[in-house]
C-alpha atoms as a PDB file:
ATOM      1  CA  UNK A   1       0.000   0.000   0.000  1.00  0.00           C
ATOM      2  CA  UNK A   2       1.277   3.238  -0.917  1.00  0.00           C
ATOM      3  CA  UNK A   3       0.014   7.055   0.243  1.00  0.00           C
ATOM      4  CA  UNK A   4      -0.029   8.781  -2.868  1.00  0.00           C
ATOM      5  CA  UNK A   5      -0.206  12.510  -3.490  1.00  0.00           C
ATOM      6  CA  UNK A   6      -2.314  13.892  -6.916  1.00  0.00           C
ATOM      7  CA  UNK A   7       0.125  16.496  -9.063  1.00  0.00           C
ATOM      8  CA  UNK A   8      -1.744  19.853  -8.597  1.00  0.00           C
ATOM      9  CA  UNK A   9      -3.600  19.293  -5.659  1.00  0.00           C
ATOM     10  CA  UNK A  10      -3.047  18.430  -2.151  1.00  0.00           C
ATOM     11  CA  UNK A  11      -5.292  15.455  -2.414  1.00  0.00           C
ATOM     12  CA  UNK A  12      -3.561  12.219  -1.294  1.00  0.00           C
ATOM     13  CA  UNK A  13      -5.035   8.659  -2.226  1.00  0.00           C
ATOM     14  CA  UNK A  14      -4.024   5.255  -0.735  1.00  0.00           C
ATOM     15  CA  UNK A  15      -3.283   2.963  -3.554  1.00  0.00           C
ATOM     16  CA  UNK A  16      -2.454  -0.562  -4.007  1.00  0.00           C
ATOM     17  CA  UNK A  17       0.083  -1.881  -7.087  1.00  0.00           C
ATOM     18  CA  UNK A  18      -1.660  -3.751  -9.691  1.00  0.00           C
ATOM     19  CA  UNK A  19      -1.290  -7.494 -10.410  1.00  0.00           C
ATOM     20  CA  UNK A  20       0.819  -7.374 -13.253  1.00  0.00           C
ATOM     21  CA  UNK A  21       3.442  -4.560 -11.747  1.00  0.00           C
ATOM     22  CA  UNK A  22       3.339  -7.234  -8.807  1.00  0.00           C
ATOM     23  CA  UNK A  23       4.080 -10.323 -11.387  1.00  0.00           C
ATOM     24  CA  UNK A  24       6.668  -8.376 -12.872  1.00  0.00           C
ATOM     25  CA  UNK A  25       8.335  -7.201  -9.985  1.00  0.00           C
ATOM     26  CA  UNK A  26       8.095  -3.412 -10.830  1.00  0.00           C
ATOM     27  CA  UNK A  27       9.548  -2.095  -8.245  1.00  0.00           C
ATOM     28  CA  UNK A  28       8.452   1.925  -6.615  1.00  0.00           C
ATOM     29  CA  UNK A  29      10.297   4.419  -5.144  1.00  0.00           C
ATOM     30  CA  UNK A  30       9.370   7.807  -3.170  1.00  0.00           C
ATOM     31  CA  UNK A  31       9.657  10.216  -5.704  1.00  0.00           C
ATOM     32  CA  UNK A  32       8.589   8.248  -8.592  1.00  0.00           C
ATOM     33  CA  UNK A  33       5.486   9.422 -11.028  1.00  0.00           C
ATOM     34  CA  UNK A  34       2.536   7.063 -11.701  1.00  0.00           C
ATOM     35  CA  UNK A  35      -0.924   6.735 -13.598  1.00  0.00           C
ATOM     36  CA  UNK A  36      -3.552   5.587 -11.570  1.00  0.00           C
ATOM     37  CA  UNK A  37      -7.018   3.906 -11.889  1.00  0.00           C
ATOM     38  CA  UNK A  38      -9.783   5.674  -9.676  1.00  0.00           C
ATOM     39  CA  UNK A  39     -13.380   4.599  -8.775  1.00  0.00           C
ATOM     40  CA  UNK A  40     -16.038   7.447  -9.196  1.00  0.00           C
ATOM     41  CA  UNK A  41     -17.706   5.589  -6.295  1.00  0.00           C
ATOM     42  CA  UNK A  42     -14.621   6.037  -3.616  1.00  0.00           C
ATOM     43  CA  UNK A  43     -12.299   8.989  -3.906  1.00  0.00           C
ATOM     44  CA  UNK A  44      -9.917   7.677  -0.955  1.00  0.00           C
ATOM     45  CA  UNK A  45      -8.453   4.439  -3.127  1.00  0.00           C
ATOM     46  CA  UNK A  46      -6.675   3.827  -6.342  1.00  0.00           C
ATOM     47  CA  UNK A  47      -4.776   1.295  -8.195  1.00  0.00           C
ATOM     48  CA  UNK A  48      -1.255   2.013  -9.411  1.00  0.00           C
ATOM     49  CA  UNK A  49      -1.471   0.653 -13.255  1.00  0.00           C
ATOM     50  CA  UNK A  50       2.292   2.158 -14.816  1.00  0.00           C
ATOM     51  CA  UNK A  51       5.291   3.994 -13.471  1.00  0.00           C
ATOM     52  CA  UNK A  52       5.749   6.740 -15.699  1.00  0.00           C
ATOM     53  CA  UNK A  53       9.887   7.925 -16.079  1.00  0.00           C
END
């Protein structure tokens, strides 16, 4: 589980990594940029799809 914090806002998210970052062994790193997938439903939780460079 990661805290993440949205670019432009002081919004921060807790997101999970997605299965195939986890099968792949992608690893993260504070400081590193990523794209997300959000629910409309819950604005509190996201998934971590890519890690951008």
């Amino acid at each position: 589980m990661f805290r993440v914090k949205l670019q432009g806002t002081e919004h921060e998210v807790l997101a999970h990594i997605s299965g195939k970052m986890r099968k792949r062994f992608i690893r993260l790193v504070i400081g590193d940029r990523v794209k997300m997938e959000m629910s409309p439903y819950d604005k509190d939780k996201a998934r971590i799809t890519f890690r951008l460079q």
